[in-house]
Protein backbone atom coordinates (compact mmCIF):
# COMPACT_ATOMS: atom_id res chain seq x y z
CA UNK A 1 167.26 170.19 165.68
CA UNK A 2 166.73 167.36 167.88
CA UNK A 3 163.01 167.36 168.15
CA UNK A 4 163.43 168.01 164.11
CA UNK A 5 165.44 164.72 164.13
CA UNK A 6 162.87 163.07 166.25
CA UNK A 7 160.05 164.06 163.87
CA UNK A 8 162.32 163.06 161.17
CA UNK A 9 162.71 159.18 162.56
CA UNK A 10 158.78 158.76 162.94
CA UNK A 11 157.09 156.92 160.54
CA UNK A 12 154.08 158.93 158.95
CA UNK A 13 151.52 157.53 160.87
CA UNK A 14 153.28 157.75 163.71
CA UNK A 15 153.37 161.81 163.16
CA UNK A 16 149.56 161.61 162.11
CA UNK A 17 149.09 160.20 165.13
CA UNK A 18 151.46 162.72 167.01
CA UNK A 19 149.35 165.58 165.17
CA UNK A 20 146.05 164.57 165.88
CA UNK A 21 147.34 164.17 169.95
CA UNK A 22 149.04 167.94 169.85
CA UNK A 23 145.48 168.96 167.74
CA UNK A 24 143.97 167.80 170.41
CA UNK A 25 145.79 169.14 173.10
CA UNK A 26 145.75 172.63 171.77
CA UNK A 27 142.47 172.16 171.59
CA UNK A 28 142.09 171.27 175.59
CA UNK A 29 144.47 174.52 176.25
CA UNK A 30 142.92 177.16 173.77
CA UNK A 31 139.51 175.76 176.10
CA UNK A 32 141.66 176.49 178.92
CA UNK A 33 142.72 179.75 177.85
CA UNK A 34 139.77 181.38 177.33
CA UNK A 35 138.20 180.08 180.81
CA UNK A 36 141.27 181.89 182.26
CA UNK A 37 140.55 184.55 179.99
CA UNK A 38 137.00 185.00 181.32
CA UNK A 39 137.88 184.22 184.71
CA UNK A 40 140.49 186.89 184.69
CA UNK A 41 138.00 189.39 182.92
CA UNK A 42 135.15 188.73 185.51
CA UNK A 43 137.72 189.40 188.10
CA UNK A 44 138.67 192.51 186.58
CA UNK A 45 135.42 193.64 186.47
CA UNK A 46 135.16 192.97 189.77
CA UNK A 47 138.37 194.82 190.99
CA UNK A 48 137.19 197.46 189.14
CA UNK A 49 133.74 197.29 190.51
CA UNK A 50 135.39 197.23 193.94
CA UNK A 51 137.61 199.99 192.87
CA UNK A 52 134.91 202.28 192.11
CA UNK A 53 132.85 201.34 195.60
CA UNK A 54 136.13 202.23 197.05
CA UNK A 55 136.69 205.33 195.56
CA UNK A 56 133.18 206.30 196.50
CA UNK A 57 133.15 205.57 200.26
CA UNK A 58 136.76 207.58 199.94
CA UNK A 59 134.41 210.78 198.48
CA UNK A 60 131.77 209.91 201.08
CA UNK A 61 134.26 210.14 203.61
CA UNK A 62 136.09 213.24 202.47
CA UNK A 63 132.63 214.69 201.97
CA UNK A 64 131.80 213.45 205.07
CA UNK A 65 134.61 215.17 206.44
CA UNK A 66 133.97 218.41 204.34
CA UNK A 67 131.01 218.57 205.42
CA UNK A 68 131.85 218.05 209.41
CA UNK A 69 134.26 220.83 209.26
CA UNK A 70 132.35 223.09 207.11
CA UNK A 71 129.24 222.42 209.47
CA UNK A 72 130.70 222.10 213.00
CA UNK A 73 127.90 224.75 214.88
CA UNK A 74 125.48 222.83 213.40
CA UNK A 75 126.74 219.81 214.22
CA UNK A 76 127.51 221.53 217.47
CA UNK A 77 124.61 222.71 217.74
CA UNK A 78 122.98 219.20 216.78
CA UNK A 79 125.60 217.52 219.28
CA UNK A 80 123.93 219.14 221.81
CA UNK A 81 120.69 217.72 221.64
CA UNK A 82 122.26 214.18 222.13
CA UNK A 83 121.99 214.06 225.58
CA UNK A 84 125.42 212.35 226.43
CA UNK A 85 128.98 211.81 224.95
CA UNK A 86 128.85 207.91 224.91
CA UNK A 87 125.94 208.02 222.00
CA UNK A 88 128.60 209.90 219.95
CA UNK A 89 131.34 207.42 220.87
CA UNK A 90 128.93 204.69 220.17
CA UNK A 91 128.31 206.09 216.85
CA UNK A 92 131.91 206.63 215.89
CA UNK A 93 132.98 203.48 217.35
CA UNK A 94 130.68 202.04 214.67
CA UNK A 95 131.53 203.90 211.76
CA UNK A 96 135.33 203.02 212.62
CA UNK A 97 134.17 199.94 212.67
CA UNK A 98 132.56 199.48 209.52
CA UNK A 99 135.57 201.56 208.23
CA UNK A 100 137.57 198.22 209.41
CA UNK A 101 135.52 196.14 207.97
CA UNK A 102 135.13 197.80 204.49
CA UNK A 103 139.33 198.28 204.66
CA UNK A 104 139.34 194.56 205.77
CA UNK A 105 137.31 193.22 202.78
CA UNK A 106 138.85 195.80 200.35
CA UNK A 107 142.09 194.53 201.98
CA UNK A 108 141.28 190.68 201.03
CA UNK A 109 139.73 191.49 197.25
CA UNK A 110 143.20 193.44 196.61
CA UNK A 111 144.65 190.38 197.38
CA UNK A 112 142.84 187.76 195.99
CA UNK A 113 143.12 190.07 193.04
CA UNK A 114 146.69 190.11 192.94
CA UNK A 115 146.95 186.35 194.03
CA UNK A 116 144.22 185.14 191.17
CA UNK A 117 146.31 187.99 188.55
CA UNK A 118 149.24 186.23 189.64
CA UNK A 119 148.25 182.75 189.24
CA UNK A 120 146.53 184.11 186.02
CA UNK A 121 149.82 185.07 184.44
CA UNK A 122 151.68 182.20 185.64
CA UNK A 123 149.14 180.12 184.08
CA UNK A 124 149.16 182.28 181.25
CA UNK A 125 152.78 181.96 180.39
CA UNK A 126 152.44 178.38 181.20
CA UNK A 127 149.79 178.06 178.38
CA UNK A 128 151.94 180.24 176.28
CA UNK A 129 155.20 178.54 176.52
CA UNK A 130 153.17 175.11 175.34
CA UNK A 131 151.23 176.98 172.94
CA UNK A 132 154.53 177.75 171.31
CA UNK A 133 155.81 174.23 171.67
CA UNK A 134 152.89 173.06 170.49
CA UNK A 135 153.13 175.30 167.49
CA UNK A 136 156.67 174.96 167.26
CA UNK A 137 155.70 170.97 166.56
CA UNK A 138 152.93 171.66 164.33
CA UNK A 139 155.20 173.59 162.35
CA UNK A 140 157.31 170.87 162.40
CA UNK A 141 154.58 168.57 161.47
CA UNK A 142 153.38 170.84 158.99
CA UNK A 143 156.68 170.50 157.42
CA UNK A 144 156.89 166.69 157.74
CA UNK A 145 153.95 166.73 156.09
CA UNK A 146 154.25 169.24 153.02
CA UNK A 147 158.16 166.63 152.58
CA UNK A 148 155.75 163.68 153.17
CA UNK A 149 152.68 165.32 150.44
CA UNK A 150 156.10 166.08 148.16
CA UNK A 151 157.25 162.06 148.53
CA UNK A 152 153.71 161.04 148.04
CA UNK A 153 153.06 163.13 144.81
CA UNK A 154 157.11 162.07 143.69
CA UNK A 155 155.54 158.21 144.22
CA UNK A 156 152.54 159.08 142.24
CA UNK A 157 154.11 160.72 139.45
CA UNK A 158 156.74 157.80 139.07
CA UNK A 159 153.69 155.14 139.90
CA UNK A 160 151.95 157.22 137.31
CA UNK A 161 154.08 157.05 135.09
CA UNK A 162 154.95 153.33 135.60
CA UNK A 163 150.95 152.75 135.07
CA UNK A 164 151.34 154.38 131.96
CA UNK A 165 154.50 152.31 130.76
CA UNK A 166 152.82 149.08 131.50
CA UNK A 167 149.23 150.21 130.37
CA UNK A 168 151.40 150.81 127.04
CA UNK A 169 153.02 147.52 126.98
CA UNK A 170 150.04 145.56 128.07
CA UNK A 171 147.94 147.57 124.84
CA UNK A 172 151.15 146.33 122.71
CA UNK A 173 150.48 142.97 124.70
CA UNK A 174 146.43 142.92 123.86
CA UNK A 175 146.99 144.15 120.59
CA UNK A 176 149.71 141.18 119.58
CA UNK A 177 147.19 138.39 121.06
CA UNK A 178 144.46 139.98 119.84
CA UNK A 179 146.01 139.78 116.44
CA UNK A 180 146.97 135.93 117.46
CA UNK A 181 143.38 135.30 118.35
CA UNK A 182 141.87 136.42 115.42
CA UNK A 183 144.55 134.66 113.07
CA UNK A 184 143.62 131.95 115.64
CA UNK A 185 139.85 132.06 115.30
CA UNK A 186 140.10 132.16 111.31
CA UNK A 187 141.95 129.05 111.32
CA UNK A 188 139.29 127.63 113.54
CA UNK A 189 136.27 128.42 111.44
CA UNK A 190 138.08 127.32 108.71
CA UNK A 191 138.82 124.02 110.51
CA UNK A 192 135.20 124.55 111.52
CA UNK A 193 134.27 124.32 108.11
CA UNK A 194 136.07 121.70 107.10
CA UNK A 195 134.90 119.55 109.72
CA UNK A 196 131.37 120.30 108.81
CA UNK A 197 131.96 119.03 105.24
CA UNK A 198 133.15 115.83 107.04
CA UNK A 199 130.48 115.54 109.53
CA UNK A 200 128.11 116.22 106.16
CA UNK A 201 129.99 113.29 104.41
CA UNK A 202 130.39 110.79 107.43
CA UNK A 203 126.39 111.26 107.65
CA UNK A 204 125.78 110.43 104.16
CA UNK A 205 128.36 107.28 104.26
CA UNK A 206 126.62 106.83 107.78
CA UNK A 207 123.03 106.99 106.16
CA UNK A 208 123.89 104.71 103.25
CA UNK A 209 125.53 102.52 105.78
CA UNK A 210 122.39 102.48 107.72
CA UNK A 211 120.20 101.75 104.53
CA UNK A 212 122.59 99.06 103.27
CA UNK A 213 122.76 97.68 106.83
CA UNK A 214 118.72 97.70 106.68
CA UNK A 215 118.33 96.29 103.25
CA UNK A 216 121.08 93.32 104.71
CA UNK A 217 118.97 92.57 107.40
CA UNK A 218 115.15 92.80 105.72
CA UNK A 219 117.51 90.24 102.93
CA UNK A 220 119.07 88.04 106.26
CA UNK A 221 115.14 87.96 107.40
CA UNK A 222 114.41 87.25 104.12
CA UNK A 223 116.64 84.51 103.50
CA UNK A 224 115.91 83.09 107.57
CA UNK A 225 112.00 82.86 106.54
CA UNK A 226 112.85 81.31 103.09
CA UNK A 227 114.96 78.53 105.39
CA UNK A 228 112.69 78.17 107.62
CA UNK A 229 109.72 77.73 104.95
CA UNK A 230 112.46 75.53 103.23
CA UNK A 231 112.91 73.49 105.94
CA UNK A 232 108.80 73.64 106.95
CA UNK A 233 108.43 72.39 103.24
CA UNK A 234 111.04 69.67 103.73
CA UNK A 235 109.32 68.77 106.73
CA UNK A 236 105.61 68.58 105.35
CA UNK A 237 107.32 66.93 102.06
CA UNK A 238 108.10 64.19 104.46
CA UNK A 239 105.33 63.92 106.31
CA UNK A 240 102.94 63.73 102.89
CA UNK A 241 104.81 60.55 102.10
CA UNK A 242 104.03 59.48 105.07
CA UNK A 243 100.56 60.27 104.67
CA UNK A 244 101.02 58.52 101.26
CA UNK A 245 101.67 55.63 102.85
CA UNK A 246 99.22 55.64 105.72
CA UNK A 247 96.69 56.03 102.49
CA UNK A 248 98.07 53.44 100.77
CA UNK A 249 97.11 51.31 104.30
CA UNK A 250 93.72 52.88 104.18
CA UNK A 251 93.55 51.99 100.61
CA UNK A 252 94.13 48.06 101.63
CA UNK A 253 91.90 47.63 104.14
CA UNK A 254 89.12 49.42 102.51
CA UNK A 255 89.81 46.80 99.68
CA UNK A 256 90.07 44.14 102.32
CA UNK A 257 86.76 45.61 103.64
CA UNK A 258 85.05 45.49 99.99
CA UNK A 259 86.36 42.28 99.53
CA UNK A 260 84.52 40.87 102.83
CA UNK A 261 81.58 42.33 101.33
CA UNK A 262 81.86 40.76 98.38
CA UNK A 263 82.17 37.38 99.60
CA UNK A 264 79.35 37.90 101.92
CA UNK A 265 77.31 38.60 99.11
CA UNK A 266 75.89 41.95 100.20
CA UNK A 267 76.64 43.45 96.22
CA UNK A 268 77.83 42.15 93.39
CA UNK A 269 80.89 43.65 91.07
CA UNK A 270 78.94 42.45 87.52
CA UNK A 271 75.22 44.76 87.64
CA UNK A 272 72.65 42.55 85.42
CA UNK A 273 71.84 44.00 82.02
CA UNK A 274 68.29 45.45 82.99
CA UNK A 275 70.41 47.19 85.91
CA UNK A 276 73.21 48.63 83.58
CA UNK A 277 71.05 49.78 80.73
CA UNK A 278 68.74 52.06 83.76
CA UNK A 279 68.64 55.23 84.67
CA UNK A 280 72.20 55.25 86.50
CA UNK A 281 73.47 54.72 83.17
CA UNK A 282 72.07 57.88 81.80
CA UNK A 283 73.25 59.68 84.89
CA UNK A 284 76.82 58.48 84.90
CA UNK A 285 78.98 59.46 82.05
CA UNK A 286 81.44 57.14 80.59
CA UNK A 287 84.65 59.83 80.94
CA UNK A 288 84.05 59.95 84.70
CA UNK A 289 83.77 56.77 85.33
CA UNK A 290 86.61 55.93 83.29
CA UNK A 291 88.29 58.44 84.90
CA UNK A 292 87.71 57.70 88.45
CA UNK A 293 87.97 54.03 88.00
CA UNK A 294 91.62 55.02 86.69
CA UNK A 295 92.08 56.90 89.61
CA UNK A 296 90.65 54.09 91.49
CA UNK A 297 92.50 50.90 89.69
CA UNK A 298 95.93 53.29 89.43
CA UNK A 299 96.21 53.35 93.20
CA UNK A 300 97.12 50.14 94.42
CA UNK A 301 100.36 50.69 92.40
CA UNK A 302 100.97 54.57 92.44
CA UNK A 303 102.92 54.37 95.75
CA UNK A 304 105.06 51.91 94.09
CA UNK A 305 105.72 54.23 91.21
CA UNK A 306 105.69 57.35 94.03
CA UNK A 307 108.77 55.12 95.63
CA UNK A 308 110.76 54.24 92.61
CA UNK A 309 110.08 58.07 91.33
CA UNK A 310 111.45 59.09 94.70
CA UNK A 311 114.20 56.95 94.87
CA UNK A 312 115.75 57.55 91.64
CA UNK A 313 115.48 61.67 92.55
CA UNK A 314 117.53 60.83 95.48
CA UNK A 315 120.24 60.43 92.91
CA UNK A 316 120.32 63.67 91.28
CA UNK A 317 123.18 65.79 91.95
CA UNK A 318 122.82 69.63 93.28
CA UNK A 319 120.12 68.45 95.67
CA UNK A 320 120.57 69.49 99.51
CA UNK A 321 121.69 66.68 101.64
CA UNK A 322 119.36 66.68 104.36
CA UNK A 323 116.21 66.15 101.49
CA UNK A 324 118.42 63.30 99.99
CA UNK A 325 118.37 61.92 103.61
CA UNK A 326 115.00 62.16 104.32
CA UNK A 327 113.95 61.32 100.89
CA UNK A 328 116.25 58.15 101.48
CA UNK A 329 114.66 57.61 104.56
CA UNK A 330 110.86 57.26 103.48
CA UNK A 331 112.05 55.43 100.24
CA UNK A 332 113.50 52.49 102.47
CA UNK A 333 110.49 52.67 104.68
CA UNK A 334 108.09 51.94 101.82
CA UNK A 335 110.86 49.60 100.52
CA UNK A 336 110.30 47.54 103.49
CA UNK A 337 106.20 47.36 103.96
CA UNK A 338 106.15 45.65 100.34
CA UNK A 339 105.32 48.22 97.91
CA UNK A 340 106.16 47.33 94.32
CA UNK A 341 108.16 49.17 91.75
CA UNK A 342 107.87 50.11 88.11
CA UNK A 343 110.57 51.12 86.01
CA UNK A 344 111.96 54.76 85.72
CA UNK A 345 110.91 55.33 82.35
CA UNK A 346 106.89 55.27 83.19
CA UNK A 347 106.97 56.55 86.70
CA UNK A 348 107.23 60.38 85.73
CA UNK A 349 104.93 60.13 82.76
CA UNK A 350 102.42 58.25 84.99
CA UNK A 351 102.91 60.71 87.37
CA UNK A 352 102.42 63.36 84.67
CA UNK A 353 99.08 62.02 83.21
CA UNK A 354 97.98 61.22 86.87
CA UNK A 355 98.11 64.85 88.03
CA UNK A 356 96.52 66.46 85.19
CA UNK A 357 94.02 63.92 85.54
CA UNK A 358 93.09 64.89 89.18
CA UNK A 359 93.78 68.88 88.28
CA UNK A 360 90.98 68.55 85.41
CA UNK A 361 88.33 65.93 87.13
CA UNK A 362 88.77 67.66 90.55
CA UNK A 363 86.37 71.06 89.98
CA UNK A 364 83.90 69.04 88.04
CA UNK A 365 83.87 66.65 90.78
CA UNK A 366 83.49 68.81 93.41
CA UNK A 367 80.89 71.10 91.30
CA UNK A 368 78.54 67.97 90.71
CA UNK A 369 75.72 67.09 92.79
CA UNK A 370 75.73 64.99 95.62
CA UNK A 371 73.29 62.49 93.71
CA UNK A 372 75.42 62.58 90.85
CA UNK A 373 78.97 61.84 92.86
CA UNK A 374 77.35 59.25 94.56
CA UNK A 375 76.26 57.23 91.49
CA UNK A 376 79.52 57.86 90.15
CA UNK A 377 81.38 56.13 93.13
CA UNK A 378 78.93 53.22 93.57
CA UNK A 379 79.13 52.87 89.77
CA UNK A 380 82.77 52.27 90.12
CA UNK A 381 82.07 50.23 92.77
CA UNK A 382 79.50 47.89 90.47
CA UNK A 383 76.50 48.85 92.40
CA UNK A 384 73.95 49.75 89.67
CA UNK A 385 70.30 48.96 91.50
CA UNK A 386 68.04 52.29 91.53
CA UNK A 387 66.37 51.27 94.86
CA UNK A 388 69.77 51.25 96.66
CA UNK A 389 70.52 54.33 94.79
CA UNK A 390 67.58 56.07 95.62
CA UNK A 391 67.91 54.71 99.89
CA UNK A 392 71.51 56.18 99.43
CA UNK A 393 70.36 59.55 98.52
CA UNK A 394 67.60 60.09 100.75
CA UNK A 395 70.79 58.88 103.54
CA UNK A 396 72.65 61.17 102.04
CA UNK A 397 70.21 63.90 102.71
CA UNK A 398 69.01 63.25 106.28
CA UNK A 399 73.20 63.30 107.49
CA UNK A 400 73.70 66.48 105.24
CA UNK A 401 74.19 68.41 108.85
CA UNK A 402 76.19 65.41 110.36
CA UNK A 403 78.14 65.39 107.19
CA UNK A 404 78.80 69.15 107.09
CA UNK A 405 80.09 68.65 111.05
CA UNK A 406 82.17 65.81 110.17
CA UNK A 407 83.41 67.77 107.12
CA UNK A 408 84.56 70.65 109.65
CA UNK A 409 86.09 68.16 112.57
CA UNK A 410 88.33 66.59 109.20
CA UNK A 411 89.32 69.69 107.75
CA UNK A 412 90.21 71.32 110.73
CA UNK A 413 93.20 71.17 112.21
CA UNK A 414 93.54 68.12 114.77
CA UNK A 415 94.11 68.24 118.41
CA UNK A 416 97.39 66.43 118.99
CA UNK A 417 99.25 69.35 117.05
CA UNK A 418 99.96 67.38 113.90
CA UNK A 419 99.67 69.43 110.57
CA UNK A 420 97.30 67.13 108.67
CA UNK A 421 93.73 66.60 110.67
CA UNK A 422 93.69 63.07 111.58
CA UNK A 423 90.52 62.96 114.10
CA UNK A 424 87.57 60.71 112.07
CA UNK A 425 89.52 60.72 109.13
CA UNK A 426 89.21 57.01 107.93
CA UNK A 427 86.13 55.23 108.55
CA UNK A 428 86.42 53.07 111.58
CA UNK A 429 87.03 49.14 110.38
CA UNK A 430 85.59 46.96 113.37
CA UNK A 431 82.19 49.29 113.54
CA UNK A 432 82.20 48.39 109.85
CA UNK A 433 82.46 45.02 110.05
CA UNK A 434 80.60 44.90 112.73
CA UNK A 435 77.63 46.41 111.06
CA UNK A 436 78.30 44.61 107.98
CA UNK A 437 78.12 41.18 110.54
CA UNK A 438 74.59 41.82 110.99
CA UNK A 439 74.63 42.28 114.56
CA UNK A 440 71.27 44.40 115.20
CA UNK A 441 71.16 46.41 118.43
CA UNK A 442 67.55 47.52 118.46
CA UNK A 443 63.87 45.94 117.94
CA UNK A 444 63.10 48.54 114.61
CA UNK A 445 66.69 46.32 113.46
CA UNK A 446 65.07 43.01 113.99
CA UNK A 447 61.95 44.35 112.50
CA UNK A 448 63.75 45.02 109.42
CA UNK A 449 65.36 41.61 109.06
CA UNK A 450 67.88 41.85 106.20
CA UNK A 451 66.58 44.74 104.29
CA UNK A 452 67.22 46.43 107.27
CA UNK A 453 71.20 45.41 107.79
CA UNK A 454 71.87 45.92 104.36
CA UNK A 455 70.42 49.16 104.58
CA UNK A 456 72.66 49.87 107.74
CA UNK A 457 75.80 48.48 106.05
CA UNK A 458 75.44 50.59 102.66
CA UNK A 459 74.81 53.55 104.38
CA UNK A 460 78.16 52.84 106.71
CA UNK A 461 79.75 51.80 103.45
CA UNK A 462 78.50 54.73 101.78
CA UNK A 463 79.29 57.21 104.19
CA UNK A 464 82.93 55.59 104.84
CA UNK A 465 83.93 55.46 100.45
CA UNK A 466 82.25 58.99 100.77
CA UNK A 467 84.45 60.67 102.86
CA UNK A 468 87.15 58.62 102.16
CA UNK A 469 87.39 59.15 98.03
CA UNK A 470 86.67 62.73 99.03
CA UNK A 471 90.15 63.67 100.68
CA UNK A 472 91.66 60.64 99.13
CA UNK A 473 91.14 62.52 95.69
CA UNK A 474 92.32 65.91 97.27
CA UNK A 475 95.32 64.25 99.12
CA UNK A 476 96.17 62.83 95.85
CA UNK A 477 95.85 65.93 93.96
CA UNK A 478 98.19 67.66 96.63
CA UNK A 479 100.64 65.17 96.55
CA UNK A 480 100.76 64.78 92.49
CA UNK A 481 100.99 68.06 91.89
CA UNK A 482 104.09 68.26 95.05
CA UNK A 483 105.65 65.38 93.32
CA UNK A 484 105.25 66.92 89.94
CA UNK A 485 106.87 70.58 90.95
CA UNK A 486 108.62 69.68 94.06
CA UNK A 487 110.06 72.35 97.17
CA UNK A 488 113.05 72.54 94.80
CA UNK A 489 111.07 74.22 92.25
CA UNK A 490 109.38 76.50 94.50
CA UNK A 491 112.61 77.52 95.83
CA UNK A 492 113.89 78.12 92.67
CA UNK A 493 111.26 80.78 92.38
């Protein structure tokens, strides 16, 4: 019971461990065993091998003795032929001794025999008395085991069924938040849905924000480049009454330039009869020259009627301040060169009349002939002789190219980055007057004598009241029809 009660008080792998020692050990001893086994069996065999040599050299010797006592005259009879009785002690002495010998060894196998049976069975109860402990502890094992197998299959039927129990309440578990989930998930998609429609309706209030943010801007540049077109309006509005005046300049010293000439005697304002009824009167037509020597005869006081115009639209109301300012500005700085003013009630209708005027006469007199244009302006002028007429044409046509080249540098744009082109574009006064002075440079000039100057200061005169009536009529034109509409009115469209 105490070895029980040990068993009892070891843990199970302690007693796995205790059988796989005593499995081994009865292993070790069943080895041992049969080794003895075979040992004592080859022993046997020779004991019994022994035995039988034994128990023949007994019947040899019986026979041996048989025979000496059945056969004695014979032997006596044999005895006598060895010569002496020491041979036959000799021979006896060594069959005793051999005898001895034999009894000796038999002697020492008998007891090696008995020793090596007796150490056999000691051994073998030895083996047997631990064979039985050993199964004796086995058995005991055996049984620690089947109450250990019993435990382990109680632990797996009540972990068994505890696996069961919570694989049922975790399938209650799964099934409640899988029925959660799915409630969950159809709120989602219905959320889902709903947010959709909103993302949908954000992106069309997004998209017409977009548009209406687009159509502000293109309206913001709109309304930036109408400004800044207002203001680059305002700006060249200004600077054409500028220009107005800087005509109105050009204007006086051409007239102070005519004037010279006049007095000088180089042509005279009243043409002789002969003159007048030639053939520059059937070339000229009275309406043009009427017309251009209104043009002509309306300019020394048009700036004066520009000013007064000007001045009195400075007092209209709904006008933007800054054009009141600047239209304030270039009123008192005609004011104070000198200018003269007319009365309010025939500046605009001047003004009117004036700029239809210049719209109607200004394709047909850019559509006549060169020949025809210059008659008309030297008409004006009072110059009616044909041979000056005819020396002004054929000028006219040698410097068509130098014309055309100076038409180009005064209709381009100039090269100090002012908007109008002001490079060459009034004849130059001191060459002029030099010219006119009768200065000659050259022999051919001295050749010519007077013919020769003249012909050298009408064709500087020409060329000057040339170019200059030619943008002097298309400035004008500009500006009357500006003053007649105005950047208000353009605005307004």
């Amino acid at each position: 019971m105490s070895s029980v009660s040990w068993v009892a008080e070891k843990s199970a792998s302690e007693v796995v461990v205790l059988l796989k020692n005593a499995y081994t050990v009865i292993r070790e001893k069943e080895k041992d065993l049969t080794l003895a086994a075979e040992i004592g069996r080859s022993l046997l065999d020779n004991n019994k091998m022994l035995k039988s040599k034994y128990e023949g050299l007994l019947d040899q010797v019986r026979r041996y003795q048989i025979e000496s006592s059945g056969d004695s005259p014979d032997e006596t009879a044999s005895m006598r032929l060895i010569p002496n009785q020491r041979a036959r002690e000799a021979v006896i002495e060594t069959l005793e001794r051999k005898n001895s010998e034999t009894q000796r060894l038999l002697d020492n196998v008998i007891q090696t025999n008995e020793a090596l049976s007796q150490a056999n069975d000691r051994k073998t109860r030895k083996l047997e008395h631990e064979i039985d402990l050993l199964r004796g502890n086995l058995d005991i094992a055996a049984d620690k085991i089947q109450e250990l197998e019993e435990g382990r299959k109680q632990l797996q039927d009540r972990a068994r069924r505890s696996d069961e129990r919570e694989v049922e309440q975790q399938q209650t578990e799964d099934k409640a938040m899988f029925q959660q989930v799915t409630e969950k998930l159809s709120t989602l998609k219905a959320e889902n849905e709903n947010l959709l429609t909103s993302k949908k309706t954000v992106e069309e209030k997004l998209t017409n924000a977009l548009r209406d943010l687009s159509e502000l801007r293109k309206q913001f540049e709109q309304f930036e480049f109408t400004r800044k077109g207002y203001d680059n309006l305002q700006e060249a509005y200004d600077r054409q009454f500028v220009h107005i005046s800087q005509l109105n300049e050009s204007l006086e010293e051409h007239r102070h330039v005519l004037s010279r000439l006049r007095d000088q005697g180089l042509w005279s304002p009243t043409p002789s009869s002969s003159e007048y009824h030639g053939d520059a009167r059937s070339t000229v037509s009275s309406s043009t020259l009427q017309g251009h020597r209104l043009t002509t005869t309306a300019k020394p006081s048009l700036l004066g009627e520009l000013e007064h115009a000007w001045h009195k639209g400075l007092q209209v109301p709904g006008q933007p301040p800054a054009m009141r300012e600047s239209r304030s500005d270039v009123a008192s700085s005609t004011s104070r060169r000198g200018h003269p003013r007319l009365r309010p009630s025939t500046s605009f209708a001047k003004l009117r009349d004036l700029a239809s005027m210049t719209e109607q006469n200004l394709t047909s007199f850019y559509n006549a002939p060169s020949d025809y244009a210059m008659e008309t302006i030297l008409a004006s002028a009072g110059i009616t002789d044909r041979s000056i007429l005819e020396k002004a044409a054929r000028f006219l046509q040698d410097d068509e190219d130098a014309l055309l080249e100076d038409d180009i540098d005064l209709f381009g744009p100039d090269r100090t980055g002012s908007v109008y082109g002001s490079h060459d574009l009034y004849p130059c006064i001191p060459n002029i007057l030099s010219k006119c002075g009768g200065s000659p440079s050259s022999s051919e000039q001295q050749n010519q004598g007077v013919i020769g100057q003249i012909t050298r200061s009408l064709r500087s005169l020409f060329r000057a009241v040339w170019r200059w009536c030619r943008f002097a009529v298309i400035l004008t034109a500009a500006v009357m029809i500006n003053l007649g509409q105005g950047p208000d009115a353009m605005l307004e469209k």
